[in-house]
N, C-alpha and C. Protein backbone atom coordinates (compact mmCIF):
# COMPACT_ATOMS: atom_id res chain seq x y z
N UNK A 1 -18.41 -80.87 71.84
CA UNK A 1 -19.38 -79.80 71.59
C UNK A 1 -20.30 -80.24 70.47
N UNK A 2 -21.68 -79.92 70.96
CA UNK A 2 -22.76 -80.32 69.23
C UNK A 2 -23.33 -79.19 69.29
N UNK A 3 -22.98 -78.90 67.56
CA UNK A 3 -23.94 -77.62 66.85
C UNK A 3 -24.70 -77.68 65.84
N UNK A 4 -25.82 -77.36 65.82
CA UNK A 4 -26.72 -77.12 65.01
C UNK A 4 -26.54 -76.13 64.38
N UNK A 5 -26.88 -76.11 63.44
CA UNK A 5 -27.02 -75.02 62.14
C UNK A 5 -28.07 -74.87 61.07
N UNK A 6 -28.70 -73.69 60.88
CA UNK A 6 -29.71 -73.69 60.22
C UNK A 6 -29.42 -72.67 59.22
N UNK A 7 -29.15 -72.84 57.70
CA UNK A 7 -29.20 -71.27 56.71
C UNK A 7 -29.84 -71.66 55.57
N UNK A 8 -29.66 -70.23 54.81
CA UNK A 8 -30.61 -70.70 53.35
C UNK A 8 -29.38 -70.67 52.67
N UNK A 9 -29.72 -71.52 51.73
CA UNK A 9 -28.42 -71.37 50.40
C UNK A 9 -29.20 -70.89 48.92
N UNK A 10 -29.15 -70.06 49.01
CA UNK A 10 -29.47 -69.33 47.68
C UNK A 10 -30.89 -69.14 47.83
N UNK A 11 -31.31 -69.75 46.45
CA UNK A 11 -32.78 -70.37 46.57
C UNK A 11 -33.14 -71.72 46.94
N UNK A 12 -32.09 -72.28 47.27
CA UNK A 12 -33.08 -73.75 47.66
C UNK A 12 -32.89 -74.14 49.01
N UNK A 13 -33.93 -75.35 50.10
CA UNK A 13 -34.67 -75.18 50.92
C UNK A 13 -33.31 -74.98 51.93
N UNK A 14 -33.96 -74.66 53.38
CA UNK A 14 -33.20 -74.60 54.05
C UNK A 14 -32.11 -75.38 54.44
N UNK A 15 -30.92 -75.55 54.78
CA UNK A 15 -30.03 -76.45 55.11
C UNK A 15 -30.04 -76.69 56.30
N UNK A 16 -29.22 -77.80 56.42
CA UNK A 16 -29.30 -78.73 57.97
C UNK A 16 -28.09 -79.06 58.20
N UNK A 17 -27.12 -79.09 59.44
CA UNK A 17 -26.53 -79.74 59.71
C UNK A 17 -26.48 -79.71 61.24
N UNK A 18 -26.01 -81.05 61.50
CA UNK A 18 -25.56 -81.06 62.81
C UNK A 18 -24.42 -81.79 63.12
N UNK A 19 -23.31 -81.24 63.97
CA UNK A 19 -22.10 -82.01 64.16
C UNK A 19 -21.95 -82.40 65.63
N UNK A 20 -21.20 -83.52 65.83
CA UNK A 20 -21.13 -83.72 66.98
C UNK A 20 -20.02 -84.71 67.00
N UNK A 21 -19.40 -85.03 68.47
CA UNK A 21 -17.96 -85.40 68.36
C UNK A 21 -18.01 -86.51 67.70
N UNK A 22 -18.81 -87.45 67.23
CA UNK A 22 -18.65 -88.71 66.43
C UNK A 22 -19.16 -87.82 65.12
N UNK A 23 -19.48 -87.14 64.71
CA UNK A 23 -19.42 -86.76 62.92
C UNK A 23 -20.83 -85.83 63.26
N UNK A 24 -21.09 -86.26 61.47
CA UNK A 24 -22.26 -85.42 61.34
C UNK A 24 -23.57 -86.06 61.65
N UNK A 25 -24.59 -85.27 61.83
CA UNK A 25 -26.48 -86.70 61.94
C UNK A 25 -26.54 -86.67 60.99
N UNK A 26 -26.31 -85.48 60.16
CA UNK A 26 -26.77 -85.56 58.57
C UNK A 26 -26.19 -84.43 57.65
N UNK A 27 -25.25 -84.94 56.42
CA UNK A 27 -24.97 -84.16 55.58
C UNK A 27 -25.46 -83.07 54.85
N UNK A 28 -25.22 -81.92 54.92
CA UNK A 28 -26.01 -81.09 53.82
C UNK A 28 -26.09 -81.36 52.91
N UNK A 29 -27.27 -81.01 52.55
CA UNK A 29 -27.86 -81.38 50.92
C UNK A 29 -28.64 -83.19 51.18
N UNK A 30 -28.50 -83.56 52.19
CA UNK A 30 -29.49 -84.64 52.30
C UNK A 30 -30.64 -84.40 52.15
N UNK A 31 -31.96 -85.82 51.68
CA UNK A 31 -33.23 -85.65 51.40
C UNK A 31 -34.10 -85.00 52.59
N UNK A 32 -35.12 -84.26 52.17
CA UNK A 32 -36.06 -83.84 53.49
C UNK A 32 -36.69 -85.21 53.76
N UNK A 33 -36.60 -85.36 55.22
CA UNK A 33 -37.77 -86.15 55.68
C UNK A 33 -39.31 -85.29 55.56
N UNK A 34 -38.90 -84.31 56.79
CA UNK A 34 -40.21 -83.29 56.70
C UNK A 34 -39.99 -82.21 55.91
N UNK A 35 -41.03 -81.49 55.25
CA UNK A 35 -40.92 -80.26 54.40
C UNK A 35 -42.30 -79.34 54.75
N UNK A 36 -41.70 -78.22 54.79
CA UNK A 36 -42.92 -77.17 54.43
C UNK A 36 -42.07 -76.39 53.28
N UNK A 37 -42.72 -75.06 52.75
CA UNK A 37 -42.71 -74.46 51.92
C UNK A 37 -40.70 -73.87 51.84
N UNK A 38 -39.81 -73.72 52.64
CA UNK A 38 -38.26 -73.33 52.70
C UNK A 38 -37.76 -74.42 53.46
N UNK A 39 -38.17 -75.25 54.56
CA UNK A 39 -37.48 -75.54 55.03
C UNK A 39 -37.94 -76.85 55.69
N UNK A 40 -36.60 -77.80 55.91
CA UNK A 40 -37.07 -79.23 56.53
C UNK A 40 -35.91 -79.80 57.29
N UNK A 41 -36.18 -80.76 58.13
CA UNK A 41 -35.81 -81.47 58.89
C UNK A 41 -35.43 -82.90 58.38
N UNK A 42 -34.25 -83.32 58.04
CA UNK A 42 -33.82 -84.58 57.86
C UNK A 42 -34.52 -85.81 58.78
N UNK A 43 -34.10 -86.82 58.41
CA UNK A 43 -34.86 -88.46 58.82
C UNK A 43 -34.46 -88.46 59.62
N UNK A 44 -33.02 -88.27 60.31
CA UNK A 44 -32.44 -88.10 62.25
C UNK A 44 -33.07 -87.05 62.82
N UNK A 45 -33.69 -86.04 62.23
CA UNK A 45 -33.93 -85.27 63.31
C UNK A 45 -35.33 -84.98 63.38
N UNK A 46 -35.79 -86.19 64.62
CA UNK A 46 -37.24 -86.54 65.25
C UNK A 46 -37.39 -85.79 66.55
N UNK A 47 -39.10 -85.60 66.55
CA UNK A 47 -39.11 -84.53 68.02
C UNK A 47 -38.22 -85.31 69.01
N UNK A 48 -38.01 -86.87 69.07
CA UNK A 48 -37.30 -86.70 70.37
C UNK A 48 -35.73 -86.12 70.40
N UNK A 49 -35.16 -86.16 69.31
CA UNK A 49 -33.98 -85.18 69.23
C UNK A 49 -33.97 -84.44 69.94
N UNK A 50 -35.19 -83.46 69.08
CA UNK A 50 -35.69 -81.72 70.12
C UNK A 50 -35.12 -81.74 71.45
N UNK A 51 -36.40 -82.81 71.49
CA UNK A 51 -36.37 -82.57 73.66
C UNK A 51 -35.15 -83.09 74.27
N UNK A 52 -34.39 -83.35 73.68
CA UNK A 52 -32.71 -83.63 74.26
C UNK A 52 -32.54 -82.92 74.34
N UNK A 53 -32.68 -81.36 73.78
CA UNK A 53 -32.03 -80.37 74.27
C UNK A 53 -30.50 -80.77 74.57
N UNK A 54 -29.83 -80.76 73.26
CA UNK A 54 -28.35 -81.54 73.75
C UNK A 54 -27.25 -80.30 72.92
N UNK A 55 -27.58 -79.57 72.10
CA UNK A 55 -26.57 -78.62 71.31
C UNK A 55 -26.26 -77.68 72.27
N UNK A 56 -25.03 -77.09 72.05
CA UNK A 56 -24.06 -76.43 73.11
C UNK A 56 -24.07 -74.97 72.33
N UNK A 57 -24.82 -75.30 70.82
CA UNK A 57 -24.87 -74.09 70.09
C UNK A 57 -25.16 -74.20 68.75
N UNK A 58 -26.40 -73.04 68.35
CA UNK A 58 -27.14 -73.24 67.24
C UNK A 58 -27.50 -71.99 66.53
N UNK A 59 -26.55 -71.94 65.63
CA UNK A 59 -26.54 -70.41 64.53
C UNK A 59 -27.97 -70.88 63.84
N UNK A 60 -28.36 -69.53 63.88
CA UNK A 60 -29.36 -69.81 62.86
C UNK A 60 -29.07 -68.47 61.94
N UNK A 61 -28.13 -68.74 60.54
CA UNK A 61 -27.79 -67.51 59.79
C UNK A 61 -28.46 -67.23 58.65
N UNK A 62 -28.83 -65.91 58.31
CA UNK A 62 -29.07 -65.11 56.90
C UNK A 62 -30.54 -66.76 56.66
N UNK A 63 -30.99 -66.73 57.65
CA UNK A 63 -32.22 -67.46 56.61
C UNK A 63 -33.53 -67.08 57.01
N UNK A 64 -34.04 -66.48 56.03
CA UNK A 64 -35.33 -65.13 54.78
C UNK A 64 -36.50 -66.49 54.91
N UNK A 65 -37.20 -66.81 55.59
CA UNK A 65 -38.47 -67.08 55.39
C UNK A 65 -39.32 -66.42 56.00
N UNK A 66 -40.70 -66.70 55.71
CA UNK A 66 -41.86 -66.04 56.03
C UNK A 66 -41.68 -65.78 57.95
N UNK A 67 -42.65 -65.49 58.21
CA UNK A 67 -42.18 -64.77 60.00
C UNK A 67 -43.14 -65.75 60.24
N UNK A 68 -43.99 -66.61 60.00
CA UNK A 68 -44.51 -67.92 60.80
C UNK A 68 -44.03 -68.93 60.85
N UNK A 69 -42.82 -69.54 59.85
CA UNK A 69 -42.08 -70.47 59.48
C UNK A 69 -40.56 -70.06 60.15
N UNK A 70 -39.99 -68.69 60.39
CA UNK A 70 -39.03 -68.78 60.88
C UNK A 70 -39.57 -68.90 62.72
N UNK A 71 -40.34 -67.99 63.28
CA UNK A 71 -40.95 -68.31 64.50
C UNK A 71 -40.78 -70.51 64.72
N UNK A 72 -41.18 -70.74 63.89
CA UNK A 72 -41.55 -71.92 64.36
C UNK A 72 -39.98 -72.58 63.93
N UNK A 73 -39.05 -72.26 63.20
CA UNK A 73 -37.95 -72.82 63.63
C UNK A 73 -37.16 -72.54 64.53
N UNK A 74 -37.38 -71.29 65.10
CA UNK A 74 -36.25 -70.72 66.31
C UNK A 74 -36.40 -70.91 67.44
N UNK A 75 -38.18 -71.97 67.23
CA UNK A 75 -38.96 -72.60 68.52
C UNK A 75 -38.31 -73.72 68.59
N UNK A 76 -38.09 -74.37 67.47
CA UNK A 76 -37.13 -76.19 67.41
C UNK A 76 -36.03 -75.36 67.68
N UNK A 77 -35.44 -74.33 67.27
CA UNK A 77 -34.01 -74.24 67.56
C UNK A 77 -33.56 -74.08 68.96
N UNK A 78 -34.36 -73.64 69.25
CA UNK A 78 -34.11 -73.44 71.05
C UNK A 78 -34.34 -74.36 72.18
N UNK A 79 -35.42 -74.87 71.37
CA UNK A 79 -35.70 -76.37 72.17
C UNK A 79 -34.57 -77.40 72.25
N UNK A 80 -33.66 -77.16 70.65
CA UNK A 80 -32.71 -78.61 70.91
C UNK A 80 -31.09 -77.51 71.59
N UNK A 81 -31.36 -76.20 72.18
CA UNK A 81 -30.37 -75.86 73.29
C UNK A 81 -30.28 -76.78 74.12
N UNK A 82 -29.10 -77.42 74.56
CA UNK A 82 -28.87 -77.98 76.07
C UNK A 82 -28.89 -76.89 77.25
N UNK A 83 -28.84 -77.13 78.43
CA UNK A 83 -28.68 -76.24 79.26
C UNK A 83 -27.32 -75.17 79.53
N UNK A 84 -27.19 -74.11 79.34
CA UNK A 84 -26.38 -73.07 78.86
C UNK A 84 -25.39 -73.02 77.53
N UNK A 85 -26.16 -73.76 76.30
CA UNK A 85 -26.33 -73.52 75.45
C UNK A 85 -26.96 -72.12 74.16
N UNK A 86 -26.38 -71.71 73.44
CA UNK A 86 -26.47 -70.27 72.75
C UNK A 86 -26.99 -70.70 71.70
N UNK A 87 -28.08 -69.81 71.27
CA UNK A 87 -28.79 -69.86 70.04
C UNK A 87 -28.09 -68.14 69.57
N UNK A 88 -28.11 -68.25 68.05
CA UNK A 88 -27.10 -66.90 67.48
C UNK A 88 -28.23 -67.15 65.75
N UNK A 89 -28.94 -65.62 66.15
CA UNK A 89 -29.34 -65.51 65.10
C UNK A 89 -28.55 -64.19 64.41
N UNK A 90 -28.19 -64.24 62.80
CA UNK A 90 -28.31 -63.36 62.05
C UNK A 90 -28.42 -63.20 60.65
N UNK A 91 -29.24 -61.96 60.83
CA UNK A 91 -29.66 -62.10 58.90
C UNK A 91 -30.10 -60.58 58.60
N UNK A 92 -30.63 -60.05 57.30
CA UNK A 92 -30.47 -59.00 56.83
C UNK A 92 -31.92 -58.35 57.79
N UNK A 93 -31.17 -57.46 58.00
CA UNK A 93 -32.24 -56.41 58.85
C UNK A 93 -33.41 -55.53 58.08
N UNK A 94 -34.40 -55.66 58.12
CA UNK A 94 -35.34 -54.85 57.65
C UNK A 94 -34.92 -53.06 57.41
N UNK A 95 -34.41 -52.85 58.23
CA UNK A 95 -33.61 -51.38 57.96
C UNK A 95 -32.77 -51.54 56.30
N UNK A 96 -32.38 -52.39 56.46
CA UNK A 96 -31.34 -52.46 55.19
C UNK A 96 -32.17 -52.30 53.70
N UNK A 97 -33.56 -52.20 53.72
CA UNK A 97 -34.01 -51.65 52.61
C UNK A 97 -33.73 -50.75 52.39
N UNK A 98 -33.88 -49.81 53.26
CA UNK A 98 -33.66 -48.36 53.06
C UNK A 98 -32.42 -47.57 52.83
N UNK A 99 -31.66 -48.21 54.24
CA UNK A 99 -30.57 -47.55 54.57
C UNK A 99 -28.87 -48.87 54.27
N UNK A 100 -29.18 -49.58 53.59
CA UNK A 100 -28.49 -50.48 53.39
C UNK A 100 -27.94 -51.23 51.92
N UNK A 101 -27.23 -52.14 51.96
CA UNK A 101 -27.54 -52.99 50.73
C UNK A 101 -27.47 -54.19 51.18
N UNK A 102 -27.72 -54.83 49.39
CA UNK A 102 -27.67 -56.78 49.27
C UNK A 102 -28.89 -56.96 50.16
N UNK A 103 -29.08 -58.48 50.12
CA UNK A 103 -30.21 -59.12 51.25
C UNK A 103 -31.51 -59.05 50.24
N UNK A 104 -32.12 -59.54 50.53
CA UNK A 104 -33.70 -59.99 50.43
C UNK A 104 -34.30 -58.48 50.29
N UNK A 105 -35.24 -58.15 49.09
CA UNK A 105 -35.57 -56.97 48.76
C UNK A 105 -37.24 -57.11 49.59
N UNK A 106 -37.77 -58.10 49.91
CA UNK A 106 -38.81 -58.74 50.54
C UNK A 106 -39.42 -58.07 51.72
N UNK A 107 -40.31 -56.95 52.63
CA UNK A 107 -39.84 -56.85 53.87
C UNK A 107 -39.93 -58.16 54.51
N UNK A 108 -40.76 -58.62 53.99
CA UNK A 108 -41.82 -60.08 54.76
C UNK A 108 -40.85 -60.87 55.39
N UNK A 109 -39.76 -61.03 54.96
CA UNK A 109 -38.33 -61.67 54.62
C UNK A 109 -38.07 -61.32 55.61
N UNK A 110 -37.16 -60.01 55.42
CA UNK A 110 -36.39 -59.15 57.11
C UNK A 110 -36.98 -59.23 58.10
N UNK A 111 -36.00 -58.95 59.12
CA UNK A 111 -36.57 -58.76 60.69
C UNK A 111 -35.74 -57.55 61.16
N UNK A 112 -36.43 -57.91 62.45
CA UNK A 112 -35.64 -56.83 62.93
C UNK A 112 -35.03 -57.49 64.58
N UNK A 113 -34.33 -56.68 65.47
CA UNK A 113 -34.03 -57.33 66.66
C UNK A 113 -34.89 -58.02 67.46
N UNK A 114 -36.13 -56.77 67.62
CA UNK A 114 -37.15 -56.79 68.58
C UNK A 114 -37.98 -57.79 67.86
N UNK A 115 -38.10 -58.59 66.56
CA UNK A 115 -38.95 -59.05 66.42
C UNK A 115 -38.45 -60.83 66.63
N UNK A 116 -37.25 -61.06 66.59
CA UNK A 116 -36.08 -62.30 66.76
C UNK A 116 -36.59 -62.23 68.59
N UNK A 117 -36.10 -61.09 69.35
CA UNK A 117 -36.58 -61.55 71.11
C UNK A 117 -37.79 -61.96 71.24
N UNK A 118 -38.63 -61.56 70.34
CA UNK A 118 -40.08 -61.85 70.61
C UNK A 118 -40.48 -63.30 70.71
N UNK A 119 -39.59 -64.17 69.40
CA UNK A 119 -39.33 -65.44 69.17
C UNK A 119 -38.91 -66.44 69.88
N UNK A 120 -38.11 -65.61 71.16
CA UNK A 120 -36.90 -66.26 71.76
C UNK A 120 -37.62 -67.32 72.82
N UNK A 121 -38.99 -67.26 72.88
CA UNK A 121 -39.19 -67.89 74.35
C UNK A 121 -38.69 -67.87 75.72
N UNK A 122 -38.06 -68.50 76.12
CA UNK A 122 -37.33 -68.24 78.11
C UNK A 122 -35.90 -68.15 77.66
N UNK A 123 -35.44 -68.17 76.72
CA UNK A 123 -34.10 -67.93 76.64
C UNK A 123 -34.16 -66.42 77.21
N UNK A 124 -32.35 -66.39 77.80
CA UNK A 124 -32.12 -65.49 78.29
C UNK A 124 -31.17 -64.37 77.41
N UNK A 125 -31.84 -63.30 76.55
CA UNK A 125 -31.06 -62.35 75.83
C UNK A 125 -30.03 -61.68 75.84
N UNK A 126 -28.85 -62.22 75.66
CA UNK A 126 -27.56 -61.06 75.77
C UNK A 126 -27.10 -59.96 75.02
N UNK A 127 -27.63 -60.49 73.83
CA UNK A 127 -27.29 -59.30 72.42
C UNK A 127 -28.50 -59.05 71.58
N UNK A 128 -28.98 -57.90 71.25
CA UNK A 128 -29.92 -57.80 70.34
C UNK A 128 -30.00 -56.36 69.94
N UNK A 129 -29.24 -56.21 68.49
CA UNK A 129 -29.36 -54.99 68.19
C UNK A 129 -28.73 -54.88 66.72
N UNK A 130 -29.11 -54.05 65.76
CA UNK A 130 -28.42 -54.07 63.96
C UNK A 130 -27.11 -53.69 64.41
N UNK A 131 -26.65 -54.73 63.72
CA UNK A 131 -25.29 -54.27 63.24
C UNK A 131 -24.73 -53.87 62.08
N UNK A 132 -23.67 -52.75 61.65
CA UNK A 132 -23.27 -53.06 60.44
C UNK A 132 -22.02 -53.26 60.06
N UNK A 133 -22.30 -53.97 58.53
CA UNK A 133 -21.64 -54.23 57.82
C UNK A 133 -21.11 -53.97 56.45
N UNK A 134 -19.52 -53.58 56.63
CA UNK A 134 -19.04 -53.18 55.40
C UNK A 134 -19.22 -54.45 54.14
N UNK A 135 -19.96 -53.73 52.78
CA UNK A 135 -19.74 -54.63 52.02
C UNK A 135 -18.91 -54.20 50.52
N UNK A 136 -17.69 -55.27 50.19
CA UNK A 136 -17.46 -54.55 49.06
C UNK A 136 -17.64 -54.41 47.27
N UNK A 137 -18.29 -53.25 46.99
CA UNK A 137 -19.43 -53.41 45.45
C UNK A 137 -17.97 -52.56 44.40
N UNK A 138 -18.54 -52.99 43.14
CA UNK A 138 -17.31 -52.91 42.34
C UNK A 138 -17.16 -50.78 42.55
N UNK A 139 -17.55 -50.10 42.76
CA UNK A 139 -17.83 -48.66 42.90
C UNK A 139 -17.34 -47.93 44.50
N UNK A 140 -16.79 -49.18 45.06
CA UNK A 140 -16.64 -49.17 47.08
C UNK A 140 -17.04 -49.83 47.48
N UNK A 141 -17.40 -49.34 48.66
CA UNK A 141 -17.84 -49.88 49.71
C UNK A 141 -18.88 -49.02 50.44
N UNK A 142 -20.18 -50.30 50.57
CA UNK A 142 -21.07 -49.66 51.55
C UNK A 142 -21.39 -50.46 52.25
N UNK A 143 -22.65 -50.07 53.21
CA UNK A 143 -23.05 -50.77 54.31
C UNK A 143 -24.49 -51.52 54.34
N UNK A 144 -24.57 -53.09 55.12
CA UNK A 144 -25.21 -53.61 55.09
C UNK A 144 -25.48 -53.77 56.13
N UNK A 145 -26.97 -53.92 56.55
CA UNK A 145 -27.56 -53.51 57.89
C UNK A 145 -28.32 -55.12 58.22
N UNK A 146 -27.66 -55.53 59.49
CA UNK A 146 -27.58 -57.15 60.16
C UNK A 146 -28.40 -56.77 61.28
N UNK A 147 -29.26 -57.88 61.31
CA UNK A 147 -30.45 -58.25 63.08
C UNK A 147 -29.29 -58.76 63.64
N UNK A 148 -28.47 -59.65 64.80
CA UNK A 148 -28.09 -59.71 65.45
C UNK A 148 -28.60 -60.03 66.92
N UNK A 149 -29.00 -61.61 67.27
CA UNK A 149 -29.34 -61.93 67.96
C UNK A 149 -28.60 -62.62 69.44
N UNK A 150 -28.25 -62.66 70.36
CA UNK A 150 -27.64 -63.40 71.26
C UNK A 150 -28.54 -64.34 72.17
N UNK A 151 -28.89 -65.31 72.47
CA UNK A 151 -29.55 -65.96 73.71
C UNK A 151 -29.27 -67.22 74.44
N UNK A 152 -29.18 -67.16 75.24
CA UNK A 152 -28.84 -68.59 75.71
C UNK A 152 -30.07 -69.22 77.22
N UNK A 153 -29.93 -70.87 76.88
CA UNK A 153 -30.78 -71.19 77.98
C UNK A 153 -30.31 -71.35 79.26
N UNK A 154 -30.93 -70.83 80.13
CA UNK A 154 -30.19 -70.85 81.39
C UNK A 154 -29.79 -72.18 81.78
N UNK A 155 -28.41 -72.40 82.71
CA UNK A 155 -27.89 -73.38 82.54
C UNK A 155 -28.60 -74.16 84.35
């Protein structure tokens, strides 16, 4: 099985990994080859990677960039799906300003379901809807409000 993975770690740029039955392409925390403003692509991973379309599955979690920069990664992310391969997005829901906690105080940041399908290209949608989540703060417990994406390419 090879998976891709895409998240933010804190504040610094996006992370990378990919595993596959001989190891990793590239360790987290390796140098960017390419960079924009959150996020980059290591020295192994060249468009022809992409068009292999060879991952069996590719989280893309809790990662808060701008909505033209995540669009354009969930476009590479789907591209390097193999055929019936799952792309799995989730991250803090735009609802969760309001009605939620934790996450990115940003809206620019959040999404929402409908705005992740919009992204999805020909993938085929199985799940898309907030979920929540118990979180626990020194006073209880409350709830944190998750996008929740499912898609996969038809096989």
């Amino acid at each position: 099985m090879r998976i891709l993975g895409f998240w933010l770690v804190m504040s610094k740029p996006t992370s990378f990994i990919a595993c596959t039955p001989t190891g990793l392409i590239c360790p987290a925390g390796a140098e960017p080859a390419e960079r924009t403003s959150t996020a980059y692509w290591p020295p192994q991973w060249s468009a022809r990677q992409t068009a292999e379309a060879s991952f069996d599955a590719v989280p893309v979690v809790y990662l808060h960039v701008a909505a033209a920069e995540r669009a354009a990664i969930l476009a590479r992310a789907a591209a390097a799906l193999a055929d019936g391969g799952t792309l799995l997005v989730v991250g803090h829901d735009r609802a969760n300003l309001t009605a939620g906690v934790g996450g990115p105080q940003d809206p620019a940041l959040l999404y929402t379901p409908e705005e992740i399908v919009a992204e999805m290209g020909g993938l085929r949608v199985l799940r898309a809807e907030t979920a929540r989540r118990r979180v626990p703060l020194d006073a209880g417990v409350a709830e944190a409000l998750d996008t929740v994406v499912v898609a996969v390419r038809a096989a």
